[in-house]
C-alpha atoms as a PDB file:
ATOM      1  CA  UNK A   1      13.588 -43.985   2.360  1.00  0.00           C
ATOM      2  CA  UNK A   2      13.409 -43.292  -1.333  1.00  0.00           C
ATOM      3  CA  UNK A   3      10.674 -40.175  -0.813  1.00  0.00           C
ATOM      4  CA  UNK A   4      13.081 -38.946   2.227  1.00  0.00           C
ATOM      5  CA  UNK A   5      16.175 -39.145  -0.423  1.00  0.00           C
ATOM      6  CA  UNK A   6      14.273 -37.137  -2.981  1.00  0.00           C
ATOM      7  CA  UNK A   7      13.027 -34.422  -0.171  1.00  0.00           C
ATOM      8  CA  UNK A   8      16.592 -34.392   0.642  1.00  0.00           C
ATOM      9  CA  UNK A   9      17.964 -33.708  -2.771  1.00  0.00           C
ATOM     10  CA  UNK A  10      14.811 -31.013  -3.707  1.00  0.00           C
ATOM     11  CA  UNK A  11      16.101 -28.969  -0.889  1.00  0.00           C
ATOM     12  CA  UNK A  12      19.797 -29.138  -1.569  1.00  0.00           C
ATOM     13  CA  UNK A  13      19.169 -28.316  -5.369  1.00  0.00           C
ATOM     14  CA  UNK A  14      16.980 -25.380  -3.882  1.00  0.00           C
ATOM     15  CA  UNK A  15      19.464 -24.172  -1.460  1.00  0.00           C
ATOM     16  CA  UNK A  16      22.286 -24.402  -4.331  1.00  0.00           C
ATOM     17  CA  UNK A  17      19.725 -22.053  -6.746  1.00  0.00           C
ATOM     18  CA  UNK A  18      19.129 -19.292  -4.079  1.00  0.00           C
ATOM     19  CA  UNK A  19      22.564 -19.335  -3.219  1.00  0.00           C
ATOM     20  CA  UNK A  20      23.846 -18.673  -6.369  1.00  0.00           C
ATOM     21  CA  UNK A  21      21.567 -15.710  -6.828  1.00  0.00           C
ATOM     22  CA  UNK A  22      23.399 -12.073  -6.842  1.00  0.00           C
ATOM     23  CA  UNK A  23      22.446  -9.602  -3.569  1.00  0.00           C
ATOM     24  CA  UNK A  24      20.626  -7.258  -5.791  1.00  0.00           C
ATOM     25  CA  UNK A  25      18.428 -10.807  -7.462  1.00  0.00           C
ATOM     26  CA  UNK A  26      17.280 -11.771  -3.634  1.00  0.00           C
ATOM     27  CA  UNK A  27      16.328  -7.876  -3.305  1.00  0.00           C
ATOM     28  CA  UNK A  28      14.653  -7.892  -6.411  1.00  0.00           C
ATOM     29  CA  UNK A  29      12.971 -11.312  -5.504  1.00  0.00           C
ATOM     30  CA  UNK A  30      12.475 -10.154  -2.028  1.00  0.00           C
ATOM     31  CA  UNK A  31      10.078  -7.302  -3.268  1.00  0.00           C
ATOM     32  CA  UNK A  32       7.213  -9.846  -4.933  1.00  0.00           C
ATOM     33  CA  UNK A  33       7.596 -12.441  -2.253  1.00  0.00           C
ATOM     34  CA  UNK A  34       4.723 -13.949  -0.826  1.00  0.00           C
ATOM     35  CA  UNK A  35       5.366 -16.644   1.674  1.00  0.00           C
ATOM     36  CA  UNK A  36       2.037 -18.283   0.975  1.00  0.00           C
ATOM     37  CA  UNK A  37       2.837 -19.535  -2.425  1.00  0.00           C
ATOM     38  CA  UNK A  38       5.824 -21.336  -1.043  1.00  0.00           C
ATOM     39  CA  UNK A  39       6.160 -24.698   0.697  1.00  0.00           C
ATOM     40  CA  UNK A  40       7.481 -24.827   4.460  1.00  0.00           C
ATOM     41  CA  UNK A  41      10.909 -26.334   2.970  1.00  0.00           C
ATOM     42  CA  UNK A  42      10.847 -23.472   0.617  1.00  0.00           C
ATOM     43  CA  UNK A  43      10.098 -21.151   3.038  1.00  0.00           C
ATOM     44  CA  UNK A  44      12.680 -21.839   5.035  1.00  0.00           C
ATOM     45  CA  UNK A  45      15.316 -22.285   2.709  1.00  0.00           C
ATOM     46  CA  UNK A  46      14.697 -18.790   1.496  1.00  0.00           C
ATOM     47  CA  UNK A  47      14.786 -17.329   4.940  1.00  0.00           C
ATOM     48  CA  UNK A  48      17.641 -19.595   5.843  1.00  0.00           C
ATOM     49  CA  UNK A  49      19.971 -18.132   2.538  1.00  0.00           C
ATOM     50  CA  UNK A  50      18.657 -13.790   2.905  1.00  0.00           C
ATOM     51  CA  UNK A  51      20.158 -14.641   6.348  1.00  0.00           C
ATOM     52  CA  UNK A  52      22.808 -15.801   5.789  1.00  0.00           C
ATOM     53  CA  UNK A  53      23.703 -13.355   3.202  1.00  0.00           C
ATOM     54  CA  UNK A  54      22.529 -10.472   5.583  1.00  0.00           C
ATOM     55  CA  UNK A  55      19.385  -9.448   3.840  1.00  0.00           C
ATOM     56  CA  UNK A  56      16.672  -8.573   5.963  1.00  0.00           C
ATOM     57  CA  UNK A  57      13.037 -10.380   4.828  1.00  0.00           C
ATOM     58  CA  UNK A  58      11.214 -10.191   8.133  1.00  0.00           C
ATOM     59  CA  UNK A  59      10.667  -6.802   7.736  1.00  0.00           C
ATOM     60  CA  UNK A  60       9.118  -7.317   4.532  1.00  0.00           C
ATOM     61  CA  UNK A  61       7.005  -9.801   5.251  1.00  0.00           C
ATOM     62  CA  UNK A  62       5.802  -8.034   7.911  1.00  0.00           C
ATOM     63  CA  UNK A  63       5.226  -5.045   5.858  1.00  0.00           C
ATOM     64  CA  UNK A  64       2.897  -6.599   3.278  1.00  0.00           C
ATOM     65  CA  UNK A  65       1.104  -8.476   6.176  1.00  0.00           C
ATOM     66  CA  UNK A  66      -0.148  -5.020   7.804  1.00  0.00           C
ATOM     67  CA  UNK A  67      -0.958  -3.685   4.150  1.00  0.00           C
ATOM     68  CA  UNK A  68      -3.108  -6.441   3.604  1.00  0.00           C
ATOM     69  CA  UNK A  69      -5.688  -5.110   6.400  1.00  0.00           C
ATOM     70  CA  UNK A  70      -5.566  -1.569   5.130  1.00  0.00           C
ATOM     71  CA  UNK A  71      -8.829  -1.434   2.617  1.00  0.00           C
ATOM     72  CA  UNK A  72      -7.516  -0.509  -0.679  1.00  0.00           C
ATOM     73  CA  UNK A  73      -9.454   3.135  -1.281  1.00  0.00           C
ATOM     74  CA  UNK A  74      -7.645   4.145   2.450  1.00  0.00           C
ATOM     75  CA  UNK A  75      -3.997   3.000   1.083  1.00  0.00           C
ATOM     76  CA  UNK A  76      -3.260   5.832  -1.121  1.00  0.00           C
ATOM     77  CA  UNK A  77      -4.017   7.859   1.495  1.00  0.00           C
ATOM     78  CA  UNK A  78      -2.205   6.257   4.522  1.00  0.00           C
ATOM     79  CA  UNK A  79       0.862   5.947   2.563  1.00  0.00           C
ATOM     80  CA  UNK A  80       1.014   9.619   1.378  1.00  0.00           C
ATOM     81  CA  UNK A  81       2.557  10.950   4.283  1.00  0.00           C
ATOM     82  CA  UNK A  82       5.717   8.928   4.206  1.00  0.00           C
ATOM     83  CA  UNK A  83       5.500   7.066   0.419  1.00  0.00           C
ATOM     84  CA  UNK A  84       5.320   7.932  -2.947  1.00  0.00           C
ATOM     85  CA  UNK A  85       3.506   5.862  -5.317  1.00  0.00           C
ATOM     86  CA  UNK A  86       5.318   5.101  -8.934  1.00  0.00           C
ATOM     87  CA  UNK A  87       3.759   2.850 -11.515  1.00  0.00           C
ATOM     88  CA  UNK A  88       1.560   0.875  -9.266  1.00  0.00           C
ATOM     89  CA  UNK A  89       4.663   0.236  -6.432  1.00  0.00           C
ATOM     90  CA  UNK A  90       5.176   2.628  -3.291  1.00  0.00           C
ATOM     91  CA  UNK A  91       8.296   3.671  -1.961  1.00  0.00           C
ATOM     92  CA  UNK A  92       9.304   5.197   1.816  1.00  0.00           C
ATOM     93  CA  UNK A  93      10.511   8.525   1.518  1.00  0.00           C
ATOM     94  CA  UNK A  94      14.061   8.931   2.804  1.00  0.00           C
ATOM     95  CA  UNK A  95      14.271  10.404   5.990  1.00  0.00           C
ATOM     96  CA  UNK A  96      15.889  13.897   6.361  1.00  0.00           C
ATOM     97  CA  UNK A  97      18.335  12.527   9.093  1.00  0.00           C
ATOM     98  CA  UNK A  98      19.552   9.562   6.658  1.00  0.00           C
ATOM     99  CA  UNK A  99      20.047  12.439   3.427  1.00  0.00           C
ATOM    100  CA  UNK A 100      21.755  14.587   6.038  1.00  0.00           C
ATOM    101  CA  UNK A 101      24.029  12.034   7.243  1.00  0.00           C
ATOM    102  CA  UNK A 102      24.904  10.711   3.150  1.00  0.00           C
ATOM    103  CA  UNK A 103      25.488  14.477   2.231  1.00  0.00           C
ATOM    104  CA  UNK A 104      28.173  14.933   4.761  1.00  0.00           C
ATOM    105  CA  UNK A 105      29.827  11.578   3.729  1.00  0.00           C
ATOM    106  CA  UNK A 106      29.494  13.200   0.184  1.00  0.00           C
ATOM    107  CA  UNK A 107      30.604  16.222   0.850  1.00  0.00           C
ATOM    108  CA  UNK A 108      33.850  15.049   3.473  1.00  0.00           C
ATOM    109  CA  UNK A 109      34.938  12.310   1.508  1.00  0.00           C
ATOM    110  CA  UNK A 110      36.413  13.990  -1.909  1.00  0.00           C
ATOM    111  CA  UNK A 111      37.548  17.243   0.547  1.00  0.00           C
ATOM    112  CA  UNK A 112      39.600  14.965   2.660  1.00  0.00           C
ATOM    113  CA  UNK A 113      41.098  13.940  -0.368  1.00  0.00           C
ATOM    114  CA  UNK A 114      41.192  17.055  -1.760  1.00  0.00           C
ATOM    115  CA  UNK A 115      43.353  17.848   1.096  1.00  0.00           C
ATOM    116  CA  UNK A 116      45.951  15.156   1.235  1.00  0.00           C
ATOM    117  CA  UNK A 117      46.903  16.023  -2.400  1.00  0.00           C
ATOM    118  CA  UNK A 118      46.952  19.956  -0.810  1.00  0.00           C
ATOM    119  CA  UNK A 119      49.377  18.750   1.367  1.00  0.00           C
ATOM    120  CA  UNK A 120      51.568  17.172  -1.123  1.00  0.00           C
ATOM    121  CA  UNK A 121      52.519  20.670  -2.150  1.00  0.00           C
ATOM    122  CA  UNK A 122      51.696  19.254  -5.934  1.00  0.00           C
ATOM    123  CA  UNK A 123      49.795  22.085  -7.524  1.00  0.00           C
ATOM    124  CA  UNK A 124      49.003  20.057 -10.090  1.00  0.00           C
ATOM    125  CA  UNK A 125      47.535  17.180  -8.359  1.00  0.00           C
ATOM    126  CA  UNK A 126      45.511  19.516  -5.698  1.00  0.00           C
ATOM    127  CA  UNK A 127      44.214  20.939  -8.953  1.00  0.00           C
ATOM    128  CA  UNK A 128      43.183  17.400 -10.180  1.00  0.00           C
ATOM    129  CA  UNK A 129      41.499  16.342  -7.440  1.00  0.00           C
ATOM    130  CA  UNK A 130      39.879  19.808  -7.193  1.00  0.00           C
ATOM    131  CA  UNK A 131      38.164  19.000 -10.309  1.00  0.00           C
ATOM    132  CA  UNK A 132      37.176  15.234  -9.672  1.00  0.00           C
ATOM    133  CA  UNK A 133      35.800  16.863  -6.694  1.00  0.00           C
ATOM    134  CA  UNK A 134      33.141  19.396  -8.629  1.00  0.00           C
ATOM    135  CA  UNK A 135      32.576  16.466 -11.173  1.00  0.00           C
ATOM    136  CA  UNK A 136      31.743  14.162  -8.316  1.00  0.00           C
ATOM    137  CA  UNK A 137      29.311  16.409  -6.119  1.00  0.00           C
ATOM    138  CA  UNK A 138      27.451  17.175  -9.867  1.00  0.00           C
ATOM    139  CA  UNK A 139      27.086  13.853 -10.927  1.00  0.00           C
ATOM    140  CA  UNK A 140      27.188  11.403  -7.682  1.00  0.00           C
ATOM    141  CA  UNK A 141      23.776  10.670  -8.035  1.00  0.00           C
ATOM    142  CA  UNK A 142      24.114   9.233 -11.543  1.00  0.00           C
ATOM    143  CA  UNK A 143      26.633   7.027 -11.305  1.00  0.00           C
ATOM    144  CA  UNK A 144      25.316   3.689  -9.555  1.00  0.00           C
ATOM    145  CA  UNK A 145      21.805   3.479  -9.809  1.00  0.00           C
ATOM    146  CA  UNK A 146      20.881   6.370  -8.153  1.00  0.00           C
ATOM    147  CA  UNK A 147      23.093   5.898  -4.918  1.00  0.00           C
ATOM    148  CA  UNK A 148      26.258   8.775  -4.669  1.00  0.00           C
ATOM    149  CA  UNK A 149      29.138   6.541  -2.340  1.00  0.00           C
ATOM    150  CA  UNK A 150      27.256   8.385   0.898  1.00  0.00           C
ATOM    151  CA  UNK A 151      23.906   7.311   0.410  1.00  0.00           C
ATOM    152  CA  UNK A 152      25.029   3.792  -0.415  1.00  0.00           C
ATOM    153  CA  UNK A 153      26.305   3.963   2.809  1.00  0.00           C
ATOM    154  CA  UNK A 154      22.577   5.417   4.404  1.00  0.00           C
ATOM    155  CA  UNK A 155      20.790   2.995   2.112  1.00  0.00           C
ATOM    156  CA  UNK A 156      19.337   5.583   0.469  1.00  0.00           C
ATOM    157  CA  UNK A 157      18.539   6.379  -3.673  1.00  0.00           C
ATOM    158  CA  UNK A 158      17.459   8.965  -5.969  1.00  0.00           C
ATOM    159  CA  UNK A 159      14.722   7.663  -8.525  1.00  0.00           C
ATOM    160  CA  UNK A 160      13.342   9.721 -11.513  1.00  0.00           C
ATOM    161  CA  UNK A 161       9.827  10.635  -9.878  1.00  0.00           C
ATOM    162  CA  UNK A 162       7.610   9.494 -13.054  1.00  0.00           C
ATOM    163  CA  UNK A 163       9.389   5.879 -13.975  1.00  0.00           C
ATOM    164  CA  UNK A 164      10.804   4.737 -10.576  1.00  0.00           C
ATOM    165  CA  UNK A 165      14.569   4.427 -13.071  1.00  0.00           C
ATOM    166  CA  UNK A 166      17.444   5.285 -11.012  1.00  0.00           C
ATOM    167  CA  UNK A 167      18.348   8.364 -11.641  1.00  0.00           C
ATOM    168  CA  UNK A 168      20.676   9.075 -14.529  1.00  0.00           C
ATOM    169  CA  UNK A 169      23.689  11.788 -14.888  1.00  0.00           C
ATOM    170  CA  UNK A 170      21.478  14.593 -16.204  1.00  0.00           C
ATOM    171  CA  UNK A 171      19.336  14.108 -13.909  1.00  0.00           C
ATOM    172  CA  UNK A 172      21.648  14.123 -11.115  1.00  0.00           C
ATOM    173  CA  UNK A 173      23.592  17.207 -12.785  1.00  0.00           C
ATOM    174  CA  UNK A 174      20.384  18.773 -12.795  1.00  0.00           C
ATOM    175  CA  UNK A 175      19.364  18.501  -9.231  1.00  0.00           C
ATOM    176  CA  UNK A 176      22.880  19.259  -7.830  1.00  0.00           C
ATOM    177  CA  UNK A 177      23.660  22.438  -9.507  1.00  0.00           C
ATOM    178  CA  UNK A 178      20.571  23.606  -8.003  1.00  0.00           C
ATOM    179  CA  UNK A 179      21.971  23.011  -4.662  1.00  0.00           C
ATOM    180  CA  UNK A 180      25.191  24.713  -5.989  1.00  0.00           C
ATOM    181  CA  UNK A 181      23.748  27.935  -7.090  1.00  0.00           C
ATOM    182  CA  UNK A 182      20.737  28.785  -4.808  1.00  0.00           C
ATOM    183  CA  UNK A 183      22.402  26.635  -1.759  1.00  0.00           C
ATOM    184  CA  UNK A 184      19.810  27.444   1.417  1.00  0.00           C
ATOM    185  CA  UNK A 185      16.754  28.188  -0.602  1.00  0.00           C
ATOM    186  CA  UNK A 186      17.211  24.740  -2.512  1.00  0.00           C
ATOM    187  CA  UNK A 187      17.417  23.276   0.765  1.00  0.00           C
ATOM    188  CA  UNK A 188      14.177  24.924   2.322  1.00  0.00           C
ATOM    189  CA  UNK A 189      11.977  22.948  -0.423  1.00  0.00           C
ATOM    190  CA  UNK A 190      12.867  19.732   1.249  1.00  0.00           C
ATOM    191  CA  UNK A 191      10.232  20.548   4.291  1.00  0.00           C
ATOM    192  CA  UNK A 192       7.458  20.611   1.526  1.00  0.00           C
ATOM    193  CA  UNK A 193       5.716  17.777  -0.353  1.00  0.00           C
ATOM    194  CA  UNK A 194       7.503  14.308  -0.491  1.00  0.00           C
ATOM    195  CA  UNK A 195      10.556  15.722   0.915  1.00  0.00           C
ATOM    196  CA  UNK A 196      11.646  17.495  -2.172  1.00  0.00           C
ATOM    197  CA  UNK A 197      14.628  20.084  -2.748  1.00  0.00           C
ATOM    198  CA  UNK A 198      13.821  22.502  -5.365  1.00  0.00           C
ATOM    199  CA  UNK A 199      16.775  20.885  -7.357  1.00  0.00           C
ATOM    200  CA  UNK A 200      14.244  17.511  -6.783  1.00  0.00           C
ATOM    201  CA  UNK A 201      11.206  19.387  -8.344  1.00  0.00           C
ATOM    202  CA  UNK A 202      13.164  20.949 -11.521  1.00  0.00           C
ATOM    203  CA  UNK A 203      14.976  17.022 -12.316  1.00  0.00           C
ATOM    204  CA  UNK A 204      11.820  15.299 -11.559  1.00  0.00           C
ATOM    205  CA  UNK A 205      13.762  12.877  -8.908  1.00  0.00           C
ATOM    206  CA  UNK A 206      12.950  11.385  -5.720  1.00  0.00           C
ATOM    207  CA  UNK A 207      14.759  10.520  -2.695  1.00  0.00           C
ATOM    208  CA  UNK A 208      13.900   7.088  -1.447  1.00  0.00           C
ATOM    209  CA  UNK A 209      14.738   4.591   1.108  1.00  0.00           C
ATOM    210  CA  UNK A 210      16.265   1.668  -1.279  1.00  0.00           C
ATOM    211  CA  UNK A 211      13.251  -0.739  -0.622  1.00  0.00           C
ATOM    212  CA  UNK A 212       9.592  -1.243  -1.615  1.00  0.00           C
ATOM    213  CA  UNK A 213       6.886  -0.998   0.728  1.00  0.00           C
ATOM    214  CA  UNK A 214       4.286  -2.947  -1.345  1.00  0.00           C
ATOM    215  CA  UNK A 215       3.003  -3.968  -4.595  1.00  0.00           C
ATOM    216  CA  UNK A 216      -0.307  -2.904  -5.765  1.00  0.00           C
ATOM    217  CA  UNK A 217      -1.536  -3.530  -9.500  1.00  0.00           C
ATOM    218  CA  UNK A 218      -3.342  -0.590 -11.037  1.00  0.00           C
ATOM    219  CA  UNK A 219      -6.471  -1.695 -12.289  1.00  0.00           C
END
């Protein structure tokens, strides 16, 4: 009775400590999980809270689980067509059809507001909201951890290509202006190697999918 009590109280004291654990700690703990160094009431207290808080793990798992039969000298290879590799961890390269769908949400977002203040017949506040508009589109990327309001939405980020940091204002300033100026020949760079716009190559940045594939230490 005692032993059952204390199993009891180990589980609610580890339910209470997962639960109290931000989103982005469970994604963050999520990325170096490995169900084998758990217990079975672990185990399924940690499943039990990322679903209820809408986090998906399975996939994860099941991730690291077909990495782990892929010999190490073939893994480099096999994940260069659709992952980049940064400081030992690989990410999935966002997929053209999620950036596509995050730049229209970019780009119809501030003009439908742009166009509400337009149609206030203020000059003054079109004009505002004109400019909040340019400042947004240049430094979007820059403002929360790498993820513009569009591509929070897609689940999508934009990493600095040599540290894996979310990319910062210059950064995203840099890689936006391109797209400004040169427009359609900026784009055409994106069919090319790791799915990078020219504005991409000049910053140094990376679009990603916002989740790891797998940890690998560099030895």
């Amino acid at each position: 009775m005692g032993k059952d009590y204390q199993e009891d109280e180990y589980i609610k004291e580890l339910r209470k400590t997962y639960r109290e654990k931000t989103n982005e700690e469970l994604e963050v703990f999520r990325e170096n999980y490995i169900p084998s160094e758990y217990t079975p009431e672990a185990k399924k207290v940690i499943e039990e809270v990322f679903k209820e808080k809408e986090i998906d793990l399975e996939s994860y798992i099941n991730d690291k689980k077909d990495m782990e039969s892929i010999r190490p000298d073939d893994y480099d290879h096999r994940m260069g067509d659709y992952a980049v590799k940064i400081q030992g961890q690989y990410y999935e390269i966002a997929p053209l059809g999620k950036r596509l769908f995050g730049y229209i949400l970019d780009y119809l977002i501030p003009v439908l507001i742009s166009a509400i203040a337009y149609s206030t017949g203020s000059s003054s506040l079109y004009a505002i909201c004109l400019g909040l508009t340019l400042l947004y589109w240049l430094f979007k990327d820059g403002i929360k951890k790498g993820k513009s309001i569009g591509k929070t939405i897609v689940n999508i980020r934009v990493v600095d290509s040599k540290t894996g940091n979310p990319c910062n204002p210059w950064e995203s300033l840099i890689r936006n202006l391109s797209l400004m100026l040169l427009g359609l020949l900026d784009i055409l760079f994106i069919f090319g190697n790791k799915s990078q716009r020219l504005g991409d190559r000049i910053a140094s940045t990376y679009v990603l999918n916002d989740r790891a594939i797998n940890r690998m230490n560099d030895e």
